[in-house]
Protein backbone atom coordinates (compact mmCIF):
# COMPACT_ATOMS: atom_id res chain seq x y z
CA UNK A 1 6.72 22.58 -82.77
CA UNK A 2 5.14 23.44 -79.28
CA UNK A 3 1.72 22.19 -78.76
CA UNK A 4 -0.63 24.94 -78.58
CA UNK A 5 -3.32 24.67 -75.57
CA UNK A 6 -5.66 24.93 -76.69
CA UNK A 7 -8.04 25.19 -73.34
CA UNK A 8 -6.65 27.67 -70.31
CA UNK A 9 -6.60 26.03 -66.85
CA UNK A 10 -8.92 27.26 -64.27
CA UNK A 11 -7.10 29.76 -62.22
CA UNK A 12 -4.61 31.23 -65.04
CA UNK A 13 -4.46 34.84 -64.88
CA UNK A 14 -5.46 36.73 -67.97
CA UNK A 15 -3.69 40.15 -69.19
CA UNK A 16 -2.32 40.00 -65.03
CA UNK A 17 -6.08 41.11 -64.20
CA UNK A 18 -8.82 38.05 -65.24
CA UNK A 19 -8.84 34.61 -63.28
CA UNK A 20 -10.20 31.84 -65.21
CA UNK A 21 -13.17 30.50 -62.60
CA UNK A 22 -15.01 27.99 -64.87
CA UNK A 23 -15.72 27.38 -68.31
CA UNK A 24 -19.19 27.85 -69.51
CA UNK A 25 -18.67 26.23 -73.23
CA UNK A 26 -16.35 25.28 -75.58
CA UNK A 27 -16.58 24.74 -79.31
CA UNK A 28 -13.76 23.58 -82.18
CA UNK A 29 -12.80 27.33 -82.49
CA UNK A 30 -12.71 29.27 -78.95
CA UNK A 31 -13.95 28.75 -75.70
CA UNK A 32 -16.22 30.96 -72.85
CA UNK A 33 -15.29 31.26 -69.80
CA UNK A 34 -16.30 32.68 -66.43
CA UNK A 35 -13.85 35.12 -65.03
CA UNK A 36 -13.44 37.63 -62.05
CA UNK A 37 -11.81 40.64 -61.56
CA UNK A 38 -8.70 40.66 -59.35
CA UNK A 39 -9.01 44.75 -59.25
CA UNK A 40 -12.63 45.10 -58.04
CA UNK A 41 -13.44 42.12 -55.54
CA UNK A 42 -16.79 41.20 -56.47
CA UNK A 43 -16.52 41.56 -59.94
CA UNK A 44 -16.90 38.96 -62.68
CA UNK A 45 -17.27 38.34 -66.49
CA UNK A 46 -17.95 36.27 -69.38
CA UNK A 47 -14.31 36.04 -71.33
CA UNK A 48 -14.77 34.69 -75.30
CA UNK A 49 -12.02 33.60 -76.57
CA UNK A 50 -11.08 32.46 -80.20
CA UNK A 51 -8.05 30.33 -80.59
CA UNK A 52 -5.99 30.24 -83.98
CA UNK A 53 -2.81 28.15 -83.70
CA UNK A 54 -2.54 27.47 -87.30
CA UNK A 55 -3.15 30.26 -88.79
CA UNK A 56 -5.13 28.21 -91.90
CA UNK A 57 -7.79 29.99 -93.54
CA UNK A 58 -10.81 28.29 -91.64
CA UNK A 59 -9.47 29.47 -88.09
CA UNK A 60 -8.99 33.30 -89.41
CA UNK A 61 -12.49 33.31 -91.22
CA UNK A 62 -13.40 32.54 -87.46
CA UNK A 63 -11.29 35.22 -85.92
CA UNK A 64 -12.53 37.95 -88.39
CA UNK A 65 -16.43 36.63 -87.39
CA UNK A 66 -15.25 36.83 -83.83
CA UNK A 67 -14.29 40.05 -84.01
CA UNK A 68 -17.63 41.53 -86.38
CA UNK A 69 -19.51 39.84 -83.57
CA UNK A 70 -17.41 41.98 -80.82
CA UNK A 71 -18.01 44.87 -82.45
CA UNK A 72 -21.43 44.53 -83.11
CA UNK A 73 -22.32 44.52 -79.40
CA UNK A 74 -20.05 47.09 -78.66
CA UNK A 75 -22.40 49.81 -80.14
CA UNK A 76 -25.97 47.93 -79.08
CA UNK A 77 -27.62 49.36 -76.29
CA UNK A 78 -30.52 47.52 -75.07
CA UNK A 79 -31.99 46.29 -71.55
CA UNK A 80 -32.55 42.87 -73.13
CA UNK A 81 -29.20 42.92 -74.94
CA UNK A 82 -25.80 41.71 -73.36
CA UNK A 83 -22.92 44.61 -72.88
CA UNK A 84 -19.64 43.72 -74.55
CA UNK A 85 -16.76 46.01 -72.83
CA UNK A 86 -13.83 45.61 -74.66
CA UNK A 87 -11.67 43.32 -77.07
CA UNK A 88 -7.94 42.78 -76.91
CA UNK A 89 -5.72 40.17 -79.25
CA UNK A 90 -2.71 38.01 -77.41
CA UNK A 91 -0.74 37.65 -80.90
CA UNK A 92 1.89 35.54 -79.22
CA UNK A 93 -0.70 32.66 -77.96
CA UNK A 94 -2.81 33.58 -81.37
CA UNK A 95 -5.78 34.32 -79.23
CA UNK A 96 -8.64 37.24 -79.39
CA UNK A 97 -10.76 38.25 -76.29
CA UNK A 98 -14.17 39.91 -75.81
CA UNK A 99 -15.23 40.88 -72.21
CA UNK A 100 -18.93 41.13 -71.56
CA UNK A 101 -21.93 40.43 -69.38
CA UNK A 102 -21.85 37.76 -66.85
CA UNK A 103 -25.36 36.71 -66.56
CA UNK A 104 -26.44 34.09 -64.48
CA UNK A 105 -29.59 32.17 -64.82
CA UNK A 106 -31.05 29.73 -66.51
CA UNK A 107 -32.30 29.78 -70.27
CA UNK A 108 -35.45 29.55 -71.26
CA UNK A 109 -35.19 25.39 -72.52
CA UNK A 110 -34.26 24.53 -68.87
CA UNK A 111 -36.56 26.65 -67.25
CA UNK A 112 -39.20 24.63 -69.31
CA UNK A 113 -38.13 21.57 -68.13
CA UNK A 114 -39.46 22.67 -64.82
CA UNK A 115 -42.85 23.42 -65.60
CA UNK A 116 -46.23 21.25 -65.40
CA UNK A 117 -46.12 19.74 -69.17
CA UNK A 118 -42.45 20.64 -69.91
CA UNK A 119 -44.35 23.77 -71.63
CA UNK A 120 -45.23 27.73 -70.90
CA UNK A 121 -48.63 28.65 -70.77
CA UNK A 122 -49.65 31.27 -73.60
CA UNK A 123 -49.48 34.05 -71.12
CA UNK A 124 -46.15 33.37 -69.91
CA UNK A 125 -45.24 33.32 -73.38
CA UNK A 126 -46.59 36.86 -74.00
CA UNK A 127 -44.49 38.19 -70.73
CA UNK A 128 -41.14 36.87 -71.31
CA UNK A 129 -41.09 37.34 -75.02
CA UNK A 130 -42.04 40.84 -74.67
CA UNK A 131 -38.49 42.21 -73.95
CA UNK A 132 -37.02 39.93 -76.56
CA UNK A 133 -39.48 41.01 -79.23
CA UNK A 134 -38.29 44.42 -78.25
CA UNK A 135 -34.43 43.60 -78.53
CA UNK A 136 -35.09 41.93 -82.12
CA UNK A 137 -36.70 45.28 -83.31
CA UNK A 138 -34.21 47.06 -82.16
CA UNK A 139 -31.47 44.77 -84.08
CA UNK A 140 -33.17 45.02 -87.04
CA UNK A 141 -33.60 49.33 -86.61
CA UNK A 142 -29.93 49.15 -86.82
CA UNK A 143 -28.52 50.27 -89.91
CA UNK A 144 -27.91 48.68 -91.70
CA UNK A 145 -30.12 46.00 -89.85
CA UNK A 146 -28.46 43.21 -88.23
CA UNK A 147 -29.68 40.15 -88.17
CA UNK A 148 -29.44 37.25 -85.36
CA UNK A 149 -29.87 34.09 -87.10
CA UNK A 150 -30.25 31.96 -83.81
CA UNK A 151 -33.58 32.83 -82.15
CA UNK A 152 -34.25 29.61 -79.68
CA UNK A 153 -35.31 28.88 -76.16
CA UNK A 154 -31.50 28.48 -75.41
CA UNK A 155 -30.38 31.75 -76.38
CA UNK A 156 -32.97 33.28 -73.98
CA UNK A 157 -31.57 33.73 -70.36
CA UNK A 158 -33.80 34.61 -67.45
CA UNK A 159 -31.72 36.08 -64.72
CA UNK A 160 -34.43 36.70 -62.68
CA UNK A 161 -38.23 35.58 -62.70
CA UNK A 162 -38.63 38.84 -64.51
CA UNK A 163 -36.82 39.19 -66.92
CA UNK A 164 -35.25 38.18 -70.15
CA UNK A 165 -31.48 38.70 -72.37
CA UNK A 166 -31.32 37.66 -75.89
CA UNK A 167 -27.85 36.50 -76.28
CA UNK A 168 -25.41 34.45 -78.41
CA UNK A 169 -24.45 36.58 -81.58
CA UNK A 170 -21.93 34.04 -82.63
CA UNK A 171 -23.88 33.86 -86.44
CA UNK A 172 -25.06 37.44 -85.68
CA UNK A 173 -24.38 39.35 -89.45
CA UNK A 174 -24.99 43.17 -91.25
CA UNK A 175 -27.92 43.05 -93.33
CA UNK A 176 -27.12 44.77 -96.91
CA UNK A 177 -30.76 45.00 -98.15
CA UNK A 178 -29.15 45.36 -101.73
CA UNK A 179 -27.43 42.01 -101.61
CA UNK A 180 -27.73 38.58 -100.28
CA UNK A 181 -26.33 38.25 -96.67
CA UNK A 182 -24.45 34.62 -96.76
CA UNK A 183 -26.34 31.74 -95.46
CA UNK A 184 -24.68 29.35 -93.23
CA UNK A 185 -25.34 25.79 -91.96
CA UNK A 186 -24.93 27.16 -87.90
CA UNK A 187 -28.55 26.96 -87.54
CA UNK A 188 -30.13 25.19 -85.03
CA UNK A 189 -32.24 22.70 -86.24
CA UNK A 190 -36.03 23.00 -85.76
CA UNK A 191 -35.02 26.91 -85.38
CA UNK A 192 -32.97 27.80 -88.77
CA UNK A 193 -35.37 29.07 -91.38
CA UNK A 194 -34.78 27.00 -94.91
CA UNK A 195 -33.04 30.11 -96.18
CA UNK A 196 -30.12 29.24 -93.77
CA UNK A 197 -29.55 26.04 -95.65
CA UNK A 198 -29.07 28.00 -99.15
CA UNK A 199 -30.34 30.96 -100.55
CA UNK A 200 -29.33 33.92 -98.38
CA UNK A 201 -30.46 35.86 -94.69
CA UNK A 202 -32.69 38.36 -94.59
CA UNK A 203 -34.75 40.11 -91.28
CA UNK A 204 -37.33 37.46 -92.39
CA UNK A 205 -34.67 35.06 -91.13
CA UNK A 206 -35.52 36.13 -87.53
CA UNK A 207 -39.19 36.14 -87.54
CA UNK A 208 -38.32 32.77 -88.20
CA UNK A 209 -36.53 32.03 -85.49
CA UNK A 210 -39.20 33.71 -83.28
CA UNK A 211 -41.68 31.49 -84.11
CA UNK A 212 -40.38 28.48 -84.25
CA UNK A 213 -39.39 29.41 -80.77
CA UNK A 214 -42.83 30.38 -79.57
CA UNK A 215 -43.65 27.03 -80.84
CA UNK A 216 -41.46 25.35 -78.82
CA UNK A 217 -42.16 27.28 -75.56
CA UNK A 218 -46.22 26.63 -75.98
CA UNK A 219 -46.15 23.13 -77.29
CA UNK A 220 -42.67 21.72 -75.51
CA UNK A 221 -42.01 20.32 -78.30
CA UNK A 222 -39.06 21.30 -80.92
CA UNK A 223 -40.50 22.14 -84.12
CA UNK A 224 -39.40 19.78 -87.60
CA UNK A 225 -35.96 21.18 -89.32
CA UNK A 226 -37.05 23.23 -91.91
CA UNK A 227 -34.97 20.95 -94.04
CA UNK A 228 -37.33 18.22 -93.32
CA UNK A 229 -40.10 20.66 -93.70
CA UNK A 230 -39.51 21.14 -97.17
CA UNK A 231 -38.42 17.61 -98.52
CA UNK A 232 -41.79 15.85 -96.63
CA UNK A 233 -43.55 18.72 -98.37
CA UNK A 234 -42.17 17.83 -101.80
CA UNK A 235 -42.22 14.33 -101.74
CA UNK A 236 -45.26 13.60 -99.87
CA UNK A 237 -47.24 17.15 -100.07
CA UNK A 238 -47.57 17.59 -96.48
CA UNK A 239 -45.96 19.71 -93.77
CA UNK A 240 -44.65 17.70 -90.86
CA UNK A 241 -45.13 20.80 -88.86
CA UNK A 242 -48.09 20.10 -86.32
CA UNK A 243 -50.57 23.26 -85.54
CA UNK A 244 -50.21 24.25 -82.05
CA UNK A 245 -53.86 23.47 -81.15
CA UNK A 246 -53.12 19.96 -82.22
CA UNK A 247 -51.06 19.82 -79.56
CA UNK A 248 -52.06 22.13 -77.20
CA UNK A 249 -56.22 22.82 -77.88
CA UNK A 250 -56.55 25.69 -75.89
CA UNK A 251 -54.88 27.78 -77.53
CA UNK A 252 -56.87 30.27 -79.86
CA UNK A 253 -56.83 29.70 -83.77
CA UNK A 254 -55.81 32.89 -84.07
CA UNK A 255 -52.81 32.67 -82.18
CA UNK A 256 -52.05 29.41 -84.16
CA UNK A 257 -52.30 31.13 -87.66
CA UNK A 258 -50.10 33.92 -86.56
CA UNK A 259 -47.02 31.27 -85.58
CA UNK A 260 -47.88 29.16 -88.42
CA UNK A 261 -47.46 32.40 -90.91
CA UNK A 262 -44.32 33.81 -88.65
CA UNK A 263 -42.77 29.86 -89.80
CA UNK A 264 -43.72 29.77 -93.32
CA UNK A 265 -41.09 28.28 -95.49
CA UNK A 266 -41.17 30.94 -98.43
CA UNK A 267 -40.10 34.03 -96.40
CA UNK A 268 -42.31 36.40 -98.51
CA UNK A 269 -45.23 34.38 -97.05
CA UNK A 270 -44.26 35.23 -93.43
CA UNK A 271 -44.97 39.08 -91.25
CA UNK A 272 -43.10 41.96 -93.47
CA UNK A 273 -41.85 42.74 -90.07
CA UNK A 274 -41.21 41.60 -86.15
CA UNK A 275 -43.45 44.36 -85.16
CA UNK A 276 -46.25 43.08 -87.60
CA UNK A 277 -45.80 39.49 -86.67
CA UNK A 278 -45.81 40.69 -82.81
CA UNK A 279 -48.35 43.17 -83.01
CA UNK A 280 -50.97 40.48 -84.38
CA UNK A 281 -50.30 38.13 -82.21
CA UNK A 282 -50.41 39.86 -79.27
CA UNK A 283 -53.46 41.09 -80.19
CA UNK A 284 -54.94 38.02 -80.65
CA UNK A 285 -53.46 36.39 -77.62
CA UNK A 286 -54.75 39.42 -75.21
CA UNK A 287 -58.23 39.21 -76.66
CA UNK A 288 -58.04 35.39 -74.88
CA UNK A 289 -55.55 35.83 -71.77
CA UNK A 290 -54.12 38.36 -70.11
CA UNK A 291 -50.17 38.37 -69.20
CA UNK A 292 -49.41 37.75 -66.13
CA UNK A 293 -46.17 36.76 -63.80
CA UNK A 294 -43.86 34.43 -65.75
CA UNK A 295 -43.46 32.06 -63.74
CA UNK A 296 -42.83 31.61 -59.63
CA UNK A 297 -39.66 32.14 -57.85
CA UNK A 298 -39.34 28.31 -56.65
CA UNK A 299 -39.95 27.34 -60.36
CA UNK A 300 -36.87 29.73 -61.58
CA UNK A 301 -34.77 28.13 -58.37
CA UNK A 302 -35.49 25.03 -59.79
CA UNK A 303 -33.93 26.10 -63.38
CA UNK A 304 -31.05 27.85 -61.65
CA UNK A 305 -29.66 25.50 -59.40
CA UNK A 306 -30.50 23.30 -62.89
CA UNK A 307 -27.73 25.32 -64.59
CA UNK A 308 -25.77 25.45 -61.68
CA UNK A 309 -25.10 21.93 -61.43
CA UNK A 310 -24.29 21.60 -65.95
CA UNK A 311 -21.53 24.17 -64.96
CA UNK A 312 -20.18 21.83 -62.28
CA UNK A 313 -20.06 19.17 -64.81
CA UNK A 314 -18.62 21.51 -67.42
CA UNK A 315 -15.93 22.42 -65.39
CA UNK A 316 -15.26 19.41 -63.99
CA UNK A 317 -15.04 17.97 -67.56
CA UNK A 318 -12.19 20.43 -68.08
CA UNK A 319 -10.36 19.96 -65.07
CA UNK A 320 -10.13 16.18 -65.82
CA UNK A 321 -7.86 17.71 -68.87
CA UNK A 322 -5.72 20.01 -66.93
CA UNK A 323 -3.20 18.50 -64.03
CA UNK A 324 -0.98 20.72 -63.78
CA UNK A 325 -0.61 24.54 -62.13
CA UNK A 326 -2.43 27.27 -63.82
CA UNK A 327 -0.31 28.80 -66.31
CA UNK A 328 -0.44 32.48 -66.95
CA UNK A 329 -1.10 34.52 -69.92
CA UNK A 330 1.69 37.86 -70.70
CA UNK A 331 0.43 41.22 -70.05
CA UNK A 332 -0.18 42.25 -73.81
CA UNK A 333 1.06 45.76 -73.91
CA UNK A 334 -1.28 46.86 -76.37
CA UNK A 335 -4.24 46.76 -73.89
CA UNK A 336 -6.84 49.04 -75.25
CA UNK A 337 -8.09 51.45 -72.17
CA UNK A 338 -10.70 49.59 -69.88
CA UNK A 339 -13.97 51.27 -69.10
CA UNK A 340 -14.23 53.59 -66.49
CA UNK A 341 -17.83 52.11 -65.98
CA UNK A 342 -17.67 48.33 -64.81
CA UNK A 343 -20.03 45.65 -65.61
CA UNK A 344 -20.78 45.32 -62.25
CA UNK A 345 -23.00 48.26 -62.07
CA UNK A 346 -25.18 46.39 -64.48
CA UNK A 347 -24.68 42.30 -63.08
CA UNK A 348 -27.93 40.47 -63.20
CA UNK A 349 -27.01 38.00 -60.89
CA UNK A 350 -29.77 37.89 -57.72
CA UNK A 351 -29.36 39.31 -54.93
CA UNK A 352 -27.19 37.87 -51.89
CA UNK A 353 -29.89 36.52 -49.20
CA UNK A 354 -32.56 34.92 -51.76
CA UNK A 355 -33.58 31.29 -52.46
CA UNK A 356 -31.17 31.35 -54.92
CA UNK A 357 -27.87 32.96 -54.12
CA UNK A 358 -25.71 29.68 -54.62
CA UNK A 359 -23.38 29.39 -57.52
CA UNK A 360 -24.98 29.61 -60.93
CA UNK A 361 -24.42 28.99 -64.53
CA UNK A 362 -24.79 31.50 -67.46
CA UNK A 363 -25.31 29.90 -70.66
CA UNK A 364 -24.57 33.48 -72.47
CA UNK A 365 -22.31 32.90 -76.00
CA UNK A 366 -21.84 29.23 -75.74
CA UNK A 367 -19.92 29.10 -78.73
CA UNK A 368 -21.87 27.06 -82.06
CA UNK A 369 -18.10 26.77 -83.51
CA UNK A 370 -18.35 23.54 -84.66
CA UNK A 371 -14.79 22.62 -86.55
């Protein structure tokens, strides 16, 4: 039996129109890569693919989540929210396809990294969350809602000192208020809520994930696993989970309480909503600081050319696995009609000319498909 590659070769040709440039992750199921467009110079994309040589059960479970993640972007609309394009199936290689958003920058857990304490201050927080806030509520408007399920400081890209894309819906599901969404063990640690071990999702899940992340981006420090949360908590009746004025005493009480409810481990005990939970604490934090610039240009450069160099390494990793000429993929005939509009027209990659304008990384989708 022919060995299935599992990995493309940078420079194959994809559906005679999509040149492999770099890959940007890979997991046990699919890969992401960075592609341009050999019909519009200029042009380029994130590619996700899923690969299922065998067939087995496990790999189409992933295929069928590949493809309910595909076509929940397709119908989201949102400045904060990546653009899928189109999805297309190469049965002969057994491999799926979703073109999206290129978006270069760095995410928000490199970007810290930069900064005096490897932490934001709390009105840097309230600027760049702002527009992610907004994308959750608009996920969970959906009907039915969907949920996320992997809120974290490196699902947060910042393509330009200004702004901020929530991406990554690899664990992204439907919300059916009348039953229990499946939990699953893709959480990240420190940002899963306990539910995500056991019991069941809910939109509760997210306001979760939101402040465990605001936790991280004030304090710099990752937040305990939930897991751990809850066995300290029954064996020794105390919550390993430090206040944020413990750690960072500047910051109003207020403001404290409001993450510490967002992150309680009962999800009835946390904000009915992300508008609640966001609505409070903004209040609070406003009453103390006002928002201002996130953070400078140099300090984003910094982050960028950051991410720049992990994609060198990334790509060099894969090219120490591939020796010979790129291969190239057949034309599947089935192509479904591409968009009159191109991605281009909405690129968030900065502009020729600027401090940063040298090759960059997107960390958008890396895929959590652990086998």
């Amino acid at each position: 039996m022919q060995e299935v590659q599992t990995t493309l070769p940078v420079g194959s040709v994809i559906r005679d129109r999509y040149v492999i440039e770099s890959v940007l992750g890979k997991g046990g199921f699919g890969v992401v890569y960075r592609v341009s467009d050999l019909r519009v110079q200029g042009n380029h994309y994130a590619l996700k693919e899923v690969i299922e040589p065998r067939r087995n059960d496990r790999t189409v479970k992933e295929k069928n989540r590949f493809i309910f993640e595909s076509d929940v972007l397709k119908r989201l609309d949102h400045r904060a929210l990546p653009r899928v394009f189109y999805v297309f199936e190469d049965s002969a290689l057994d491999r799926a396809y979703m073109l999206m958003d290129f978006i270069d920058g760095p995410n928000l857990e490199i970007l810290r990294q930069q900064l005096p304490g490897k932490r934001f201050t709390l009105s840097q927080v309230m600027t760049i969350m702002a527009p992610i806030i907004d994308a959750i509520n608009y996920l969970h408007s959906q009907q039915p809602p969907i949920i996320h399920r992997d809120i974290k400081p490196a699902n947060i890209i910042v393509p330009t000192p200004h702004t901020a894309i929530l991406v990554d819906f690899d664990i992204a599901k439907e919300f059916n208020p009348d039953t229990t969404t499946t939990a699953v063990r893709r959480c990240s640690p420190g940002f899963g809520a306990p539910e995500q071990y056991g019991q069941g999702t809910s939109t509760l899940t997210d306001i979760y994930g939101l402040g465990a992340t605001i936790y991280a981006l004030l304090t710099g420090v990752t937040p305990p696993d939930a897991l751990h949360r809850m066995t300290q908590l029954n064996a020794k009746g105390n919550d390993p989970l430090i206040p944020i004025d413990q750690l960072v005493p500047n910051i109003p009480k207020n403001v404290v309480e409001s993450v510490q409810r967002a992150m309680a481990l009962h999800s009835n005990d946390r904000f009915p909503s992300i508008e609640h939970f966001w609505q409070t604490f903004d209040t609070y934090a406003t009453a103390n600081e006002i928002p201002t610039t996130f953070v400078a240009r140099s300090t984003w450069s910094k982050a960028f050319a950051v991410s720049h160099e992990i994609s060198e390494i990334t790509t060099a990793h894969h090219h120490h696995y591939h020796h010979r000429p790129p291969s190239c993929l057949p034309h599947d005939r089935q192509q479904p009609g591409h968009p009159s509009h191109h991605p281009s027209s909405r690129r968030l990659s900065p502009s020729p000319g600027n401090a940063s304008d040298s090759p960059s990384f997107s960390l958008f989708c890396l895929l959590l498909l652990s086998p």
